[in-house]
C-alpha atoms as a PDB file:
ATOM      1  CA  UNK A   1      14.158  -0.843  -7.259  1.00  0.00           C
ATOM      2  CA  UNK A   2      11.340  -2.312  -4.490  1.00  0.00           C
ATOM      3  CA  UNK A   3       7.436  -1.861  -5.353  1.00  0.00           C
ATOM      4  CA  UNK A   4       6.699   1.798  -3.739  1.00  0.00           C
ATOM      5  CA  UNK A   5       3.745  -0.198  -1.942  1.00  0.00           C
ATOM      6  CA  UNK A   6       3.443  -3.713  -0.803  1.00  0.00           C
ATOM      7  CA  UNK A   7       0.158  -5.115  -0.402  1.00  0.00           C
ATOM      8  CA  UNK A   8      -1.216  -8.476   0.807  1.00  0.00           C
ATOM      9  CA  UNK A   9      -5.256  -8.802   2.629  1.00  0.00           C
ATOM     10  CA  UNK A  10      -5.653 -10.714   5.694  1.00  0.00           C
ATOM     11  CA  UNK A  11      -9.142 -11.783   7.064  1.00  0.00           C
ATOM     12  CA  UNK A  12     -10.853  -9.031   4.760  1.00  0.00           C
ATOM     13  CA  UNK A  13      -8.240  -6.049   5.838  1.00  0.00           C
ATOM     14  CA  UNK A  14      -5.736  -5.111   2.997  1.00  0.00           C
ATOM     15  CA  UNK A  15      -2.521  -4.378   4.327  1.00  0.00           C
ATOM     16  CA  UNK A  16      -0.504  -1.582   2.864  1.00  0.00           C
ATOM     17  CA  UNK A  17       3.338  -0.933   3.596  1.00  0.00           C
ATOM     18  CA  UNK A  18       4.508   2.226   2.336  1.00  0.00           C
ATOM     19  CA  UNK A  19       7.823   0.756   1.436  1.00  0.00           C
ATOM     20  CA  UNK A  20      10.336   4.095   0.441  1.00  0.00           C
ATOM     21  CA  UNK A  21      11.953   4.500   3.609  1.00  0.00           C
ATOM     22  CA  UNK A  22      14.805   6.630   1.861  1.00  0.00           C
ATOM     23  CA  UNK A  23      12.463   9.237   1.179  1.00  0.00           C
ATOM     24  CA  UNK A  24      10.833   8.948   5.131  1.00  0.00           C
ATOM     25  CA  UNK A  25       7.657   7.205   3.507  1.00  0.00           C
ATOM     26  CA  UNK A  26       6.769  10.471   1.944  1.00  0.00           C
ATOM     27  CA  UNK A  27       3.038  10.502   0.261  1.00  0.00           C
ATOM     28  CA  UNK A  28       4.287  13.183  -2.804  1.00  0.00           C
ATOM     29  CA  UNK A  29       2.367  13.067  -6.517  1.00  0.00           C
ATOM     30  CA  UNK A  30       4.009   9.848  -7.664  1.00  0.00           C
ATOM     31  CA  UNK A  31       3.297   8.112  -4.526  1.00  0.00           C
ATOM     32  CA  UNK A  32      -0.933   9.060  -4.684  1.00  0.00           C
ATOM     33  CA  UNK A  33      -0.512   7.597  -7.995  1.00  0.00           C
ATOM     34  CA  UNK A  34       0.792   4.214  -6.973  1.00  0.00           C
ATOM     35  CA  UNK A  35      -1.998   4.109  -4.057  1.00  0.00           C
ATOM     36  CA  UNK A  36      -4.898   4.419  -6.489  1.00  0.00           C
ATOM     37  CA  UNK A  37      -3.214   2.088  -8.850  1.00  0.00           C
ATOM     38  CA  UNK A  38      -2.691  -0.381  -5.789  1.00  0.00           C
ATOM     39  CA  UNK A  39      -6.161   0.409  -4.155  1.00  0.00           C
ATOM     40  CA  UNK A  40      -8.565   0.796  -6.998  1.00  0.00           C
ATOM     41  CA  UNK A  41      -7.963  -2.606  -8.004  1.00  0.00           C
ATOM     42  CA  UNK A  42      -8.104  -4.082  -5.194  1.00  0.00           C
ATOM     43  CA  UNK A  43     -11.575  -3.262  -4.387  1.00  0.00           C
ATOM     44  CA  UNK A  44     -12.968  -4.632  -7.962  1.00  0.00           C
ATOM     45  CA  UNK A  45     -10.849  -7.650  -8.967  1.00  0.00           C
ATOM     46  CA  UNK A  46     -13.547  -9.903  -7.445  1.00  0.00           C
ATOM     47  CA  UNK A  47     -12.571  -8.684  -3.553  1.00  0.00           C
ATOM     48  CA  UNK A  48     -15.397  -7.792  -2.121  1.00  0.00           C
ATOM     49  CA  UNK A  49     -14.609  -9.119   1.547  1.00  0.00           C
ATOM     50  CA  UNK A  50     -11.470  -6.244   1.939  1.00  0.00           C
ATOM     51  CA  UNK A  51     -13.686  -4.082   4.821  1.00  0.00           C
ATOM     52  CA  UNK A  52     -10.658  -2.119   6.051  1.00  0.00           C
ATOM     53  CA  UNK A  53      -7.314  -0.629   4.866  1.00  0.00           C
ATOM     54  CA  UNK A  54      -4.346  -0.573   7.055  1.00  0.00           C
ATOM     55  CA  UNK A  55      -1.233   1.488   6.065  1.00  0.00           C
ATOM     56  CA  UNK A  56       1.570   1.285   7.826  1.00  0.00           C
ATOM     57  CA  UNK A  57       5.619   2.514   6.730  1.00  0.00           C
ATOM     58  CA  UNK A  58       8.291   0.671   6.220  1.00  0.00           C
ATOM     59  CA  UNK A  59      11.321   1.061   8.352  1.00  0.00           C
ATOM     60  CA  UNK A  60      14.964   2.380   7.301  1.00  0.00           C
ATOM     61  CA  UNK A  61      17.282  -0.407   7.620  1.00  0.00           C
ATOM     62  CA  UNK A  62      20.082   0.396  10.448  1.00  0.00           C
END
Protein backbone atom coordinates (compact mmCIF):
# COMPACT_ATOMS: atom_id res chain seq x y z
CA UNK A 1 0.00 0.00 0.00
CA UNK A 2 1.48 3.86 -0.79
CA UNK A 3 2.49 6.18 2.34
CA UNK A 4 -1.05 8.01 3.13
CA UNK A 5 1.21 11.28 2.88
CA UNK A 6 4.22 12.09 0.87
CA UNK A 7 6.40 14.70 2.02
CA UNK A 8 9.59 16.35 0.68
CA UNK A 9 10.65 20.53 1.73
CA UNK A 10 11.72 22.79 -0.90
CA UNK A 11 13.41 26.23 -0.17
CA UNK A 12 12.01 26.08 3.55
CA UNK A 13 8.20 25.04 2.42
CA UNK A 14 7.32 21.33 3.24
CA UNK A 15 5.31 19.90 0.67
CA UNK A 16 2.52 17.58 1.58
CA UNK A 17 0.56 15.28 -0.99
CA UNK A 18 -2.36 13.74 0.43
CA UNK A 19 -1.80 10.62 -1.53
CA UNK A 20 -5.36 8.27 -1.03
CA UNK A 21 -7.06 9.24 -4.03
CA UNK A 22 -9.42 6.08 -3.70
CA UNK A 23 -10.91 7.48 -0.78
CA UNK A 24 -11.18 11.33 -2.63
CA UNK A 25 -8.19 12.48 -0.29
CA UNK A 26 -10.50 12.25 2.63
CA UNK A 27 -8.95 13.86 6.06
CA UNK A 28 -10.98 11.02 8.48
CA UNK A 29 -9.32 9.92 12.16
CA UNK A 30 -6.57 7.76 10.67
CA UNK A 31 -5.59 10.31 8.25
CA UNK A 32 -5.12 13.37 11.29
CA UNK A 33 -3.04 10.75 12.74
CA UNK A 34 -0.61 10.30 9.90
CA UNK A 35 -0.42 14.31 9.53
CA UNK A 36 0.82 14.82 13.08
CA UNK A 37 3.05 11.86 12.76
CA UNK A 38 4.35 13.41 9.35
CA UNK A 39 4.26 17.11 10.63
CA UNK A 40 5.39 16.98 14.20
CA UNK A 41 8.58 15.68 13.18
CA UNK A 42 9.24 17.60 10.73
CA UNK A 43 9.34 20.74 12.60
CA UNK A 44 11.96 19.28 15.36
CA UNK A 45 14.33 16.88 13.57
CA UNK A 46 16.82 19.77 13.25
CA UNK A 47 14.39 21.75 10.46
CA UNK A 48 14.07 24.84 11.54
CA UNK A 49 14.08 26.67 8.00
CA UNK A 50 10.39 24.78 6.98
CA UNK A 51 8.33 28.47 7.20
CA UNK A 52 5.29 27.18 5.30
CA UNK A 53 3.21 24.00 4.69
CA UNK A 54 1.68 23.29 1.41
CA UNK A 55 -0.90 20.44 1.04
CA UNK A 56 -2.04 19.56 -1.95
CA UNK A 57 -4.11 15.91 -3.15
CA UNK A 58 -3.11 13.50 -5.15
CA UNK A 59 -4.95 12.73 -8.30
CA UNK A 60 -7.00 9.41 -9.25
CA UNK A 61 -5.24 7.77 -11.98
CA UNK A 62 -7.57 7.66 -15.30
Amino acid sequence: MPEAILMRVEDGIAVLTLNRPEVRNAIDDAMRAVLRETICPATQEGRASITAFLAKSAEKPA
